[in-house]
N, C-alpha and C. Protein backbone atom coordinates (compact mmCIF):
# COMPACT_ATOMS: atom_id res chain seq x y z
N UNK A 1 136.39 92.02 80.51
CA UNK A 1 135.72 91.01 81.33
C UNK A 1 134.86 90.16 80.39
N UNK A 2 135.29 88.78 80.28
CA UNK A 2 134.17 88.15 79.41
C UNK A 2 132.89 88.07 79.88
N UNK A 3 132.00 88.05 78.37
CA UNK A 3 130.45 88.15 78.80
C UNK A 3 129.48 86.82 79.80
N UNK A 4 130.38 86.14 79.70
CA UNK A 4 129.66 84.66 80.44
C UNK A 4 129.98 85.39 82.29
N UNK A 5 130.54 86.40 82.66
CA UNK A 5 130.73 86.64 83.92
C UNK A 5 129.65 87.30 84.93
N UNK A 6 128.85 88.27 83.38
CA UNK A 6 127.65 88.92 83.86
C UNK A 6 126.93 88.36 84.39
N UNK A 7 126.17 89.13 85.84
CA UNK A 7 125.36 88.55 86.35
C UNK A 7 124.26 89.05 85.42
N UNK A 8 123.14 87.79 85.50
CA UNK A 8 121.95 87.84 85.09
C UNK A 8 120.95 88.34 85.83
N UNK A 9 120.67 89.53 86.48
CA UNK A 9 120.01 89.59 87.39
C UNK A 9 118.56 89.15 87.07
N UNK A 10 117.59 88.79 87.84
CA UNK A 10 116.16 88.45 87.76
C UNK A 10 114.69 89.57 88.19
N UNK A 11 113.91 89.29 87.72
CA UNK A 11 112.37 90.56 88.46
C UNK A 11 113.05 91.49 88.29
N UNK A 12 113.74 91.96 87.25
CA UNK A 12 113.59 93.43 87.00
C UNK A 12 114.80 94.11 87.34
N UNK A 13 115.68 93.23 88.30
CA UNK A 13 116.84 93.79 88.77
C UNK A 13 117.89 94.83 87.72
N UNK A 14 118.82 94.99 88.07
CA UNK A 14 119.52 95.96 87.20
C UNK A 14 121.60 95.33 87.54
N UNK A 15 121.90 95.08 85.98
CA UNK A 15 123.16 94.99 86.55
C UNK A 15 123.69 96.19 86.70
N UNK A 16 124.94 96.21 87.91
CA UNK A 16 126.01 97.23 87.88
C UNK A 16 127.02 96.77 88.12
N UNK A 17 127.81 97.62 87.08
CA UNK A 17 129.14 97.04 87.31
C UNK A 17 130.19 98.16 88.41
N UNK A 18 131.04 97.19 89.15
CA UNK A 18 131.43 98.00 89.83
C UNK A 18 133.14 97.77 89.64
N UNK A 19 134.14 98.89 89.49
CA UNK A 19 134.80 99.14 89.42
C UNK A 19 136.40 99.33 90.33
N UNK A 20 135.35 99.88 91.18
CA UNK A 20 136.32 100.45 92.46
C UNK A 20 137.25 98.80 93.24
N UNK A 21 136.34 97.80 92.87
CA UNK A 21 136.69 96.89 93.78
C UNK A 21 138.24 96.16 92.92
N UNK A 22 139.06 95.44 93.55
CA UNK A 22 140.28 95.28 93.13
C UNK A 22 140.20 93.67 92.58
N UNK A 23 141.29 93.38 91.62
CA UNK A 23 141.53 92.15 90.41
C UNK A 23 140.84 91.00 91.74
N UNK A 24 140.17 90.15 90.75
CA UNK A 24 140.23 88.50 91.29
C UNK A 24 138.82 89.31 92.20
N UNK A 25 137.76 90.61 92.38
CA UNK A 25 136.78 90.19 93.15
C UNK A 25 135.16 90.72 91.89
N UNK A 26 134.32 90.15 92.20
CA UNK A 26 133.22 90.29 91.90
C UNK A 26 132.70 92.10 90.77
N UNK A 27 133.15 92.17 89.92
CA UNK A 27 132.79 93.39 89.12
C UNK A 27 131.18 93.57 88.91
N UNK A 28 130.47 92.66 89.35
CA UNK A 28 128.92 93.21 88.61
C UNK A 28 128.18 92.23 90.29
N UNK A 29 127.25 92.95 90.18
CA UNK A 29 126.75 92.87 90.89
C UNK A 29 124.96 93.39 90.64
N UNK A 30 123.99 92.91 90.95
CA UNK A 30 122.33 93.24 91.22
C UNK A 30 122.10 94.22 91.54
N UNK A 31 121.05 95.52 91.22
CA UNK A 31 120.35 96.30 92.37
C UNK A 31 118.54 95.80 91.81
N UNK A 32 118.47 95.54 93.22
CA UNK A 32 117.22 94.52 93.02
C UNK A 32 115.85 95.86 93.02
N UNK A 33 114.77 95.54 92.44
CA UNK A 33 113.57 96.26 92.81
C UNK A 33 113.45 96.40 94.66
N UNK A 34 112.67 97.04 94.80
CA UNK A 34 112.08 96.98 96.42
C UNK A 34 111.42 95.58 96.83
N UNK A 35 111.03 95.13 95.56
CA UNK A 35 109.97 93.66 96.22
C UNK A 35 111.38 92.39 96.64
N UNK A 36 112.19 92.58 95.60
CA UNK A 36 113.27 91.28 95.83
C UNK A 36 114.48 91.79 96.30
N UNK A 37 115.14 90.65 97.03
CA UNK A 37 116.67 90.43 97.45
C UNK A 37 117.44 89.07 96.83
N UNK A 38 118.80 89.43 97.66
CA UNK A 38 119.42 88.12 96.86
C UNK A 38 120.42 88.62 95.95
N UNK A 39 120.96 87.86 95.58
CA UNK A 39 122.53 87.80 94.60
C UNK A 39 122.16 88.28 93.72
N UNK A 40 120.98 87.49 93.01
CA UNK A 40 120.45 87.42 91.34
C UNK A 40 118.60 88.38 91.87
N UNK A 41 118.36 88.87 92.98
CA UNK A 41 116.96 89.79 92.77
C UNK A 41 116.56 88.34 92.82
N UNK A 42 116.65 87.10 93.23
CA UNK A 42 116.06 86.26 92.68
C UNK A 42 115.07 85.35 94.26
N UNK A 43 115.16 86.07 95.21
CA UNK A 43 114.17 85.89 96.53
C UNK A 43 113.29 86.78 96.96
N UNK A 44 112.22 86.90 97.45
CA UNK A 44 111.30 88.01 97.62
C UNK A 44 111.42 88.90 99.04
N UNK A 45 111.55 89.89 99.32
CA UNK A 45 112.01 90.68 100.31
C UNK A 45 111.03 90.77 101.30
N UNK A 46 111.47 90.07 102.46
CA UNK A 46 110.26 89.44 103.86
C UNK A 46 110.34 90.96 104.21
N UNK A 47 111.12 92.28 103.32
CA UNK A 47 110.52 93.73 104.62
C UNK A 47 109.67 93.86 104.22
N UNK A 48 109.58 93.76 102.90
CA UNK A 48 108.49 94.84 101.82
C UNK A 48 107.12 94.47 101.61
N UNK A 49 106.36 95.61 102.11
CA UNK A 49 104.87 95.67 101.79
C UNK A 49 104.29 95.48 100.88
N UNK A 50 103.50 94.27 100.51
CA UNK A 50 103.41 93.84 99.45
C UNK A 50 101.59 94.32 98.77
N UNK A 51 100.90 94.51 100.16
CA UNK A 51 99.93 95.04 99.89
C UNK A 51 99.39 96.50 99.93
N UNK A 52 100.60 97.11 100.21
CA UNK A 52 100.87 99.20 100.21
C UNK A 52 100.24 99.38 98.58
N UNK A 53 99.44 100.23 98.80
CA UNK A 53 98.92 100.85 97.59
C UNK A 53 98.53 100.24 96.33
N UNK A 54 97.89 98.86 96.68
CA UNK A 54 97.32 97.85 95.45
C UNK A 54 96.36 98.08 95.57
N UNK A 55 95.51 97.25 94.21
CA UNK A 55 94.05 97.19 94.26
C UNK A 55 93.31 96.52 95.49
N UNK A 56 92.30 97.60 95.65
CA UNK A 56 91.73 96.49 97.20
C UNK A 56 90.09 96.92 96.64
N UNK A 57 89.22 96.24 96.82
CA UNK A 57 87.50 95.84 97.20
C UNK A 57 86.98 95.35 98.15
N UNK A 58 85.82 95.98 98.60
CA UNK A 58 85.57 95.34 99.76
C UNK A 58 83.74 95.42 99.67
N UNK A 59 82.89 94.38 100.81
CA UNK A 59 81.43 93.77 100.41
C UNK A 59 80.32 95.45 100.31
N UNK A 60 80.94 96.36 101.03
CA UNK A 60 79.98 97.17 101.31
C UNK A 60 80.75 98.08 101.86
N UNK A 61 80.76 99.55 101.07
CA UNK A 61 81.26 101.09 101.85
C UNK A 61 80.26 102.01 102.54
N UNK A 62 80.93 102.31 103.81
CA UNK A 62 80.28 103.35 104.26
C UNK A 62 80.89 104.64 103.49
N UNK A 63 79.18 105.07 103.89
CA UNK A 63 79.57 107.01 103.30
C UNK A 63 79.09 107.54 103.90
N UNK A 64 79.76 108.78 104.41
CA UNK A 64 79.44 109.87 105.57
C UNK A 64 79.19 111.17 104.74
N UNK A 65 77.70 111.64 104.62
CA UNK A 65 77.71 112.96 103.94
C UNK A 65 78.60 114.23 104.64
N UNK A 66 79.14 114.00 105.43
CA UNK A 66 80.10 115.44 105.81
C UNK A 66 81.85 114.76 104.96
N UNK A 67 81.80 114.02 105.04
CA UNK A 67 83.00 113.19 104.84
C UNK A 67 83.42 112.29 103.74
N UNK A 68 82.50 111.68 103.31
CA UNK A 68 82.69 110.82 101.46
C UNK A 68 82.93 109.85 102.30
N UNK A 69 83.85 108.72 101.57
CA UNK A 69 83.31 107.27 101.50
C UNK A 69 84.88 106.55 102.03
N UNK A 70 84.18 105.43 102.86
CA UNK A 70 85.16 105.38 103.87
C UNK A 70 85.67 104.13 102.73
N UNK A 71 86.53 104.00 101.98
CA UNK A 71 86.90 103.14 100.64
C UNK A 71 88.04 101.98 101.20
N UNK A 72 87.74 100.96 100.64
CA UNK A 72 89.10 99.92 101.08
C UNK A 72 90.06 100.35 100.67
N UNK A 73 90.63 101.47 100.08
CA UNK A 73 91.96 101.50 99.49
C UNK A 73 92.54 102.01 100.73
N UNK A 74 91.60 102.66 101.48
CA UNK A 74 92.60 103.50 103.26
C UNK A 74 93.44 102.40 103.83
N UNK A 75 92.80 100.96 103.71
CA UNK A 75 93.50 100.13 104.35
C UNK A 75 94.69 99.91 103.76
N UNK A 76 95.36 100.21 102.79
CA UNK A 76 96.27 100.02 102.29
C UNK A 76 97.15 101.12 101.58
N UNK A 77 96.88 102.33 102.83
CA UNK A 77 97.41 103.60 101.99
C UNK A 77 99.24 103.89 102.66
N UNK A 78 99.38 103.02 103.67
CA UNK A 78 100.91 103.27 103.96
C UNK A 78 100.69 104.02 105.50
N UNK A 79 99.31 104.08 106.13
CA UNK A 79 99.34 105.25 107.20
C UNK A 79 98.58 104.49 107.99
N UNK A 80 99.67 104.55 109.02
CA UNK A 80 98.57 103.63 110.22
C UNK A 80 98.40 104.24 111.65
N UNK A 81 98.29 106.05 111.52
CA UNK A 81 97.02 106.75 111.93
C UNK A 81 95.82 106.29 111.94
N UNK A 82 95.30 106.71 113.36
CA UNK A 82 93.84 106.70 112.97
C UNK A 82 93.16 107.63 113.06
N UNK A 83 93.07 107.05 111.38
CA UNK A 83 91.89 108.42 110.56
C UNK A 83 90.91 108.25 110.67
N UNK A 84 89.43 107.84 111.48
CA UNK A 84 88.64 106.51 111.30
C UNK A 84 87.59 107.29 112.63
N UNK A 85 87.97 108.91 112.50
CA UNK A 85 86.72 109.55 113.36
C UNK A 85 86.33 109.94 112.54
N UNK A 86 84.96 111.11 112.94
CA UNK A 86 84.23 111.82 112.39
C UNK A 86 84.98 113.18 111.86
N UNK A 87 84.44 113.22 110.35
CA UNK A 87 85.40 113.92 109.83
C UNK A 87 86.26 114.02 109.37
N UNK A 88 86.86 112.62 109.59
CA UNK A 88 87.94 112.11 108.77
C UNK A 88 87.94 110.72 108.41
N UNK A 89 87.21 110.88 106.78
CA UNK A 89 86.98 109.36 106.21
C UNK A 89 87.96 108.62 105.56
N UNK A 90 89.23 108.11 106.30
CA UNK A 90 90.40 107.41 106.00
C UNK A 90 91.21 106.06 106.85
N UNK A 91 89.89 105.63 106.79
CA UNK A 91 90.05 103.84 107.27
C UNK A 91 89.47 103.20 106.53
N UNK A 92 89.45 102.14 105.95
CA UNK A 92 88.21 101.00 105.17
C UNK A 92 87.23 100.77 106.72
N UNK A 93 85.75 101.27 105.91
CA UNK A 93 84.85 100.93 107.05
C UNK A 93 83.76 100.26 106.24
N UNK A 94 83.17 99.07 106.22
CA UNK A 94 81.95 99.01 105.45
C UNK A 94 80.72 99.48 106.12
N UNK A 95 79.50 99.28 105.70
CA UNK A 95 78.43 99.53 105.60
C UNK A 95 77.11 98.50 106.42
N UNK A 96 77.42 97.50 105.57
CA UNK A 96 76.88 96.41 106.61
C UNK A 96 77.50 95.16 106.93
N UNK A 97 76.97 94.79 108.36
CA UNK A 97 77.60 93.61 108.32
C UNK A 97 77.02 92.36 108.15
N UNK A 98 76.61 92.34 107.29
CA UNK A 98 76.18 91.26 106.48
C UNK A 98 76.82 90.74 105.11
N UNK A 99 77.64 89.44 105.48
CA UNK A 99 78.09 88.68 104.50
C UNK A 99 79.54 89.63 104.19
N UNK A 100 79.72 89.80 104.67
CA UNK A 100 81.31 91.20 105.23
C UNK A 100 82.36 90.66 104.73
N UNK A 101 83.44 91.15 103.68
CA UNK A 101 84.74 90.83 103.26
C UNK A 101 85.49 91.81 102.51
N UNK A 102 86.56 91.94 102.91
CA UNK A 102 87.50 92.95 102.35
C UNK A 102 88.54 92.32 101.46
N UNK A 103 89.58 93.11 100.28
CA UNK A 103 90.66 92.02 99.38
C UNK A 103 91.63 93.01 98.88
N UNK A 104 92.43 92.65 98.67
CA UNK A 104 93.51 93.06 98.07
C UNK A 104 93.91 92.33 97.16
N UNK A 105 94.59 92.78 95.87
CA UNK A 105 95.29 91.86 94.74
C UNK A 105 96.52 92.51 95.14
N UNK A 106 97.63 91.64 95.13
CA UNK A 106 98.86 91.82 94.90
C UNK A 106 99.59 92.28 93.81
N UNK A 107 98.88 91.74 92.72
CA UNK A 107 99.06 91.64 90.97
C UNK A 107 100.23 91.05 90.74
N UNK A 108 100.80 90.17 91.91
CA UNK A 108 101.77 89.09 91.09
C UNK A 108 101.78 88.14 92.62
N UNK A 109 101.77 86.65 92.33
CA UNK A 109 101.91 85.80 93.35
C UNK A 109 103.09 85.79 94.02
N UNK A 110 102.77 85.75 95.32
CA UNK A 110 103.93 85.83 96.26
C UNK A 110 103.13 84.28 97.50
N UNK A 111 104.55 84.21 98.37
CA UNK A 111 104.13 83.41 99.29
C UNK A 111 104.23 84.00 100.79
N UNK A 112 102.82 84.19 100.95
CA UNK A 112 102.81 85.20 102.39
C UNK A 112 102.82 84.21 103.58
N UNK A 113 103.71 84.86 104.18
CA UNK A 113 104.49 84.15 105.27
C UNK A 113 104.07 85.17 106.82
N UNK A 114 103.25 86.42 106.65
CA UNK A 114 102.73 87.47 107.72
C UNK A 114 101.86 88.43 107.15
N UNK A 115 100.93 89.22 108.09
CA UNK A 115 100.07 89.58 107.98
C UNK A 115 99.64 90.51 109.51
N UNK A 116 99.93 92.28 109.19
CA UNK A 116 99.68 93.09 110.03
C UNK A 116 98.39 93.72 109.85
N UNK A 117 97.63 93.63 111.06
CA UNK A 117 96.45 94.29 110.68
C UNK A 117 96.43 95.11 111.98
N UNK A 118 96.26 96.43 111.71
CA UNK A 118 96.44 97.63 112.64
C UNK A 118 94.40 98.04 112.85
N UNK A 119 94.04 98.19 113.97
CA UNK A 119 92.62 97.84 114.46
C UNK A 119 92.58 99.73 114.80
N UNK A 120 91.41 100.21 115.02
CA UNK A 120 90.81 101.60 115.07
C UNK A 120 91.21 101.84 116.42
N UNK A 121 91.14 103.05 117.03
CA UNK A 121 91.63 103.33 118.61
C UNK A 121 89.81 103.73 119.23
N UNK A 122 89.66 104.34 118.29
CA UNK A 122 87.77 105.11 119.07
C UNK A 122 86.86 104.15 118.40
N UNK A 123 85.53 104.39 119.18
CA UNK A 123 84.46 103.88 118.75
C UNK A 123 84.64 102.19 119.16
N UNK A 124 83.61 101.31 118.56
CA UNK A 124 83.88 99.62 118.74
C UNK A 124 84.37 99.16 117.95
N UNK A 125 84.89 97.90 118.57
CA UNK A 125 86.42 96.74 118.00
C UNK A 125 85.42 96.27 116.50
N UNK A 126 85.79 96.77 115.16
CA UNK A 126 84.96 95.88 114.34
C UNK A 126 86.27 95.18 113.82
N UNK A 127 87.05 94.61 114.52
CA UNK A 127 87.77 94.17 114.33
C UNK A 127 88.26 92.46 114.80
N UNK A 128 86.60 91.76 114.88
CA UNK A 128 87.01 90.49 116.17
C UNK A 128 86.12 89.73 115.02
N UNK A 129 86.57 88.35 115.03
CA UNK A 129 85.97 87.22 114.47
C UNK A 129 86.26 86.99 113.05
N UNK A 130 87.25 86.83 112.59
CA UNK A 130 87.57 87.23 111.08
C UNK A 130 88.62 86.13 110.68
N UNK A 131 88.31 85.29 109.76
CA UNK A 131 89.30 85.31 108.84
C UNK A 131 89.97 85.52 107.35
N UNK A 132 91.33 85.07 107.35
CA UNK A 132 92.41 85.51 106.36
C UNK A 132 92.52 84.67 105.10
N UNK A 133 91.89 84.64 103.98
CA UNK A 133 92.01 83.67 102.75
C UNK A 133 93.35 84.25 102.16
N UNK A 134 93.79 83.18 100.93
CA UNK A 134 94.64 83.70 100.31
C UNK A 134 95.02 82.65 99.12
N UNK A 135 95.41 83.27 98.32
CA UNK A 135 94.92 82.07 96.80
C UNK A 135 95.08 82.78 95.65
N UNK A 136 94.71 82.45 94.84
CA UNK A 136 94.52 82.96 93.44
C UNK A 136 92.84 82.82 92.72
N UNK A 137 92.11 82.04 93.78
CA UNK A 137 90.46 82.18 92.67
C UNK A 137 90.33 83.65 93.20
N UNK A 138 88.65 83.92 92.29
CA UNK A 138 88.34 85.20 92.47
C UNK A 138 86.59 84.00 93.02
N UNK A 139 86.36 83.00 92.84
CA UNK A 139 85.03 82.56 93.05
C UNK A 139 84.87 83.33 94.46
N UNK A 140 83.68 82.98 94.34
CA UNK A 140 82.67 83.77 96.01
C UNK A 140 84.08 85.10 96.47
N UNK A 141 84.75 85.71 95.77
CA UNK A 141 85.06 86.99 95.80
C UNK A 141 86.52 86.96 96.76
N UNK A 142 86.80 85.53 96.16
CA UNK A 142 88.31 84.81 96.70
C UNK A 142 87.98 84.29 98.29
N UNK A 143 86.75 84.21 98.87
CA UNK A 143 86.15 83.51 100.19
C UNK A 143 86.58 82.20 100.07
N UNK A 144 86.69 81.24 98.99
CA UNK A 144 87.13 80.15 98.88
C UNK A 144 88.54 79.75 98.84
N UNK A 145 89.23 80.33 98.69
CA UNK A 145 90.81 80.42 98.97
C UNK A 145 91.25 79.87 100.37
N UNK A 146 92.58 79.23 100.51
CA UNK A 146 93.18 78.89 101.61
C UNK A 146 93.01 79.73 103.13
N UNK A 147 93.05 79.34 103.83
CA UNK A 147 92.63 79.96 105.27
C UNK A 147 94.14 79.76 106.31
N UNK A 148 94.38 80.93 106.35
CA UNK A 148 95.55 81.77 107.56
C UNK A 148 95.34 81.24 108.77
N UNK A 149 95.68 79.88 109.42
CA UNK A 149 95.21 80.13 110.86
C UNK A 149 93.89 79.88 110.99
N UNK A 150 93.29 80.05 112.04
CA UNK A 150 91.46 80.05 112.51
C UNK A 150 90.59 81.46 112.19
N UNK A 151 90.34 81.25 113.56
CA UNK A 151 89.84 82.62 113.25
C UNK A 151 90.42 83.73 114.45
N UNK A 152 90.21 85.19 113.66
CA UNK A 152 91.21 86.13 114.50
C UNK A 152 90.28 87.57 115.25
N UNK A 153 91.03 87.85 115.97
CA UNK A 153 91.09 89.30 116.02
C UNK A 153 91.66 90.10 116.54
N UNK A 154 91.61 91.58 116.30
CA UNK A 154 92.48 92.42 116.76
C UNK A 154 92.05 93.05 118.01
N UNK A 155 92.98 93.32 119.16
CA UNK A 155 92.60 94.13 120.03
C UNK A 155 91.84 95.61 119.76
N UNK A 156 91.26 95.94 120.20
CA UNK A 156 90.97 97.76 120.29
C UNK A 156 92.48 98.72 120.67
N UNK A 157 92.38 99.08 119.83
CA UNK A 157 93.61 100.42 119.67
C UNK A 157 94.65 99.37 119.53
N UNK A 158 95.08 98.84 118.64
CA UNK A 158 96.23 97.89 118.82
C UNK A 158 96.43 96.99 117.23
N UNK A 159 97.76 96.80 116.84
CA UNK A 159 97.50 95.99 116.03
C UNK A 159 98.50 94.70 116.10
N UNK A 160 97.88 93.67 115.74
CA UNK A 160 98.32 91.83 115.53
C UNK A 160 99.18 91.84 114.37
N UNK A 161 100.59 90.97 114.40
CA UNK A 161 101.03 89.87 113.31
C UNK A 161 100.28 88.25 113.08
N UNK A 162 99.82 88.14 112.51
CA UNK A 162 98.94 86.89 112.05
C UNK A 162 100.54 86.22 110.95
N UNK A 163 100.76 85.05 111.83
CA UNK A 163 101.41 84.55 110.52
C UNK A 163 100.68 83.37 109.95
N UNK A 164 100.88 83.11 108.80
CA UNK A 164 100.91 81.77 107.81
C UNK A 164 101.79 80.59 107.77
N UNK A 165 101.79 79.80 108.38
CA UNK A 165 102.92 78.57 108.65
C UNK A 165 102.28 77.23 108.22
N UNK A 166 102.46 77.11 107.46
CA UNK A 166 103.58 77.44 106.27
C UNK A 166 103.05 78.02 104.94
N UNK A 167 104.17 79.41 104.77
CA UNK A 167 103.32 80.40 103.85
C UNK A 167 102.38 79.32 102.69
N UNK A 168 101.35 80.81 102.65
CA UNK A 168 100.18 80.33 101.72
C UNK A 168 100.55 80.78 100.64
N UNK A 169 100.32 80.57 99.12
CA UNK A 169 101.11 81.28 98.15
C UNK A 169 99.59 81.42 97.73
N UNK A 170 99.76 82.67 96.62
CA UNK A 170 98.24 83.66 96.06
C UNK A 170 98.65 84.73 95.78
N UNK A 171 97.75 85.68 95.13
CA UNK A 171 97.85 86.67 94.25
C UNK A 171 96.60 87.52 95.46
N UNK A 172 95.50 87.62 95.92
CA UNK A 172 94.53 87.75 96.33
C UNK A 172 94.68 87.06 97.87
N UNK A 173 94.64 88.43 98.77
CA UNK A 173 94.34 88.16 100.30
C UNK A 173 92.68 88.95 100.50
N UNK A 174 92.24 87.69 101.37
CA UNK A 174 90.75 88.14 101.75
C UNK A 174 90.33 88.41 103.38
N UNK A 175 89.95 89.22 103.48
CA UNK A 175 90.04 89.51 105.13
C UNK A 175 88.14 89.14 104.99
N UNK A 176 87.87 87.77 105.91
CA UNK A 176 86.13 88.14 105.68
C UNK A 176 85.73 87.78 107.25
N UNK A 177 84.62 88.47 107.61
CA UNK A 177 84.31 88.93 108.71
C UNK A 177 83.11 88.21 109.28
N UNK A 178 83.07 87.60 110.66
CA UNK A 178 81.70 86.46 110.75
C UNK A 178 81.34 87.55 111.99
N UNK A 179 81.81 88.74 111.99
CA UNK A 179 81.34 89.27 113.43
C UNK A 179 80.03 90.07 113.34
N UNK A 180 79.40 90.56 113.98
CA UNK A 180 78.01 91.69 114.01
C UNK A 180 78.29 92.63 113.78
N UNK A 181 79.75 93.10 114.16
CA UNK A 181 79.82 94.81 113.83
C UNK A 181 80.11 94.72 112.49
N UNK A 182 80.38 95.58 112.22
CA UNK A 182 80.88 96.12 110.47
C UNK A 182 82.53 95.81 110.53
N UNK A 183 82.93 95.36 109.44
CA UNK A 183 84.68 95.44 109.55
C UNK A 183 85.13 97.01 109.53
N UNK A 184 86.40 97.60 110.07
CA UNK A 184 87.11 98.23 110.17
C UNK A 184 87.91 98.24 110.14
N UNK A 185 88.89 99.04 109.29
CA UNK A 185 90.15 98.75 109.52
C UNK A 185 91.61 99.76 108.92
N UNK A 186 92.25 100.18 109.96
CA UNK A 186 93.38 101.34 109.96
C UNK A 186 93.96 100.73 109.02
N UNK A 187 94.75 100.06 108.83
CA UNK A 187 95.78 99.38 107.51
C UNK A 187 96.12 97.74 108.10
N UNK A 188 96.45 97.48 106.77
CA UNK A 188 97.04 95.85 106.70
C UNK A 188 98.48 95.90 105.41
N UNK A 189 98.86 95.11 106.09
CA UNK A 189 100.37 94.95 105.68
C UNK A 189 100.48 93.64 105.60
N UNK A 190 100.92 93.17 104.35
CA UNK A 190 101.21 91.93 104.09
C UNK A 190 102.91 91.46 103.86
N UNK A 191 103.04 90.46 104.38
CA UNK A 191 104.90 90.41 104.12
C UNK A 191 105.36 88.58 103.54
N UNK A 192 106.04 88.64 102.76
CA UNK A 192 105.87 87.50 102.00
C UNK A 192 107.25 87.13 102.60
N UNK A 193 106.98 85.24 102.67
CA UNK A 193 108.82 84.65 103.07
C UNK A 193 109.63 84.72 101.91
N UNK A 194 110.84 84.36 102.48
CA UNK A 194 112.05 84.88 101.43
C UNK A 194 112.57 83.96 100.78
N UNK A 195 111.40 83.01 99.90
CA UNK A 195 111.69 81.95 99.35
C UNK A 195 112.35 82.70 97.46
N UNK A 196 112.74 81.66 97.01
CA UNK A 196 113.22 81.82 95.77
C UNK A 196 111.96 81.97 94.53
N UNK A 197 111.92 83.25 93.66
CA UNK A 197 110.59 83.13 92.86
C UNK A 197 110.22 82.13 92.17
N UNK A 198 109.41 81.75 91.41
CA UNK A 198 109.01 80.85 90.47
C UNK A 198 108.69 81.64 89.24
């Protein structure tokens, strides 16, 4: 098979060549990472969770001496249980609500096209009056970044798709909070459109 036939796959993809298939069809073919799809790995995959298990910070943690510290990384641990009673410190909960914002880095720009945010079942909604930045500064702690929509919130025991129309592209999603209660929050899931990378 001459070498000009190989596919080039893109982001990491992997060629394989395949064999089984008969003269005159396609011998090589992509297996793309989890983040991309496409011929060439070369579009970003609208299933895949883009904010599952990244870096996240947030303005202020609560800590429960029976329990440790209710940390932004819960929001982004893959589990959208709610862990988020007493005794079990595994939701992002802050501390105060004053000047309130939560973030995630992606660690590579994508163009987010949705946005699941899964809200607590017990206790109160700190889940109302909020919005969604998204960008690439880090100034005022990425607060200055593009804005998702107005402003949102989630029902009690329940969680919202927030989309972006027309996706926002960024490295850094900011969840910041204008409400009285404290933010809370079971998990967020970010899902990027299935545009072609840059």
């Amino acid at each position: 098979v001459p070498c000009n036939k190989v596919k080039k796959c893109k982001n990491g993809g992997k060629t394989i060549i395949d064999l089984k298939n008969g003269p005159g069809s396609d011998l090589y073919t992509c297996e793309c990472p989890k983040e991309y799809q496409g011929d060439l790995c070369s579009k970003f995959d609208t299933d895949y969770n883009f904010a599952l298990l990244k870096p996240t910070v947030q303005s202020s943690t609560l800590h429960h001496s029976d329990v440790g510290n209710f940390s932004s990384k819960y929001a982004v641990d893959g589990i959208k249980a709610d862990r988020c009673k007493t005794g079990v410190a595994l939701c992002a909960h802050l501390s105060s609500a004053e000047d309130q914002w939560w973030r995630v880095d992606f660690q590579i720009v994508i163009p987010v096209a949705r946005v699941i945010i899964t809200n607590r079942k017990d206790y109160y909604n700190g889940l109302s009056d909020f919005e969604i930045k998204i960008g690439n500064s880090l100034e005022n702690e990425g607060r200055n970044n593009t804005k998702c929509g107005g402003r949102h919130s989630v029902p009690h025991a329940d969680a919202k798709e927030i989309s972006c129309s027309p996706p926002l592209t960024g490295r850094y999603l900011v969840i910041q909070s204008f409400s009285s209660l404290r933010l809370v929050m079971i998990e967020v899931e970010v899902f990027a459109a299935g545009l072609q990378v840059e």
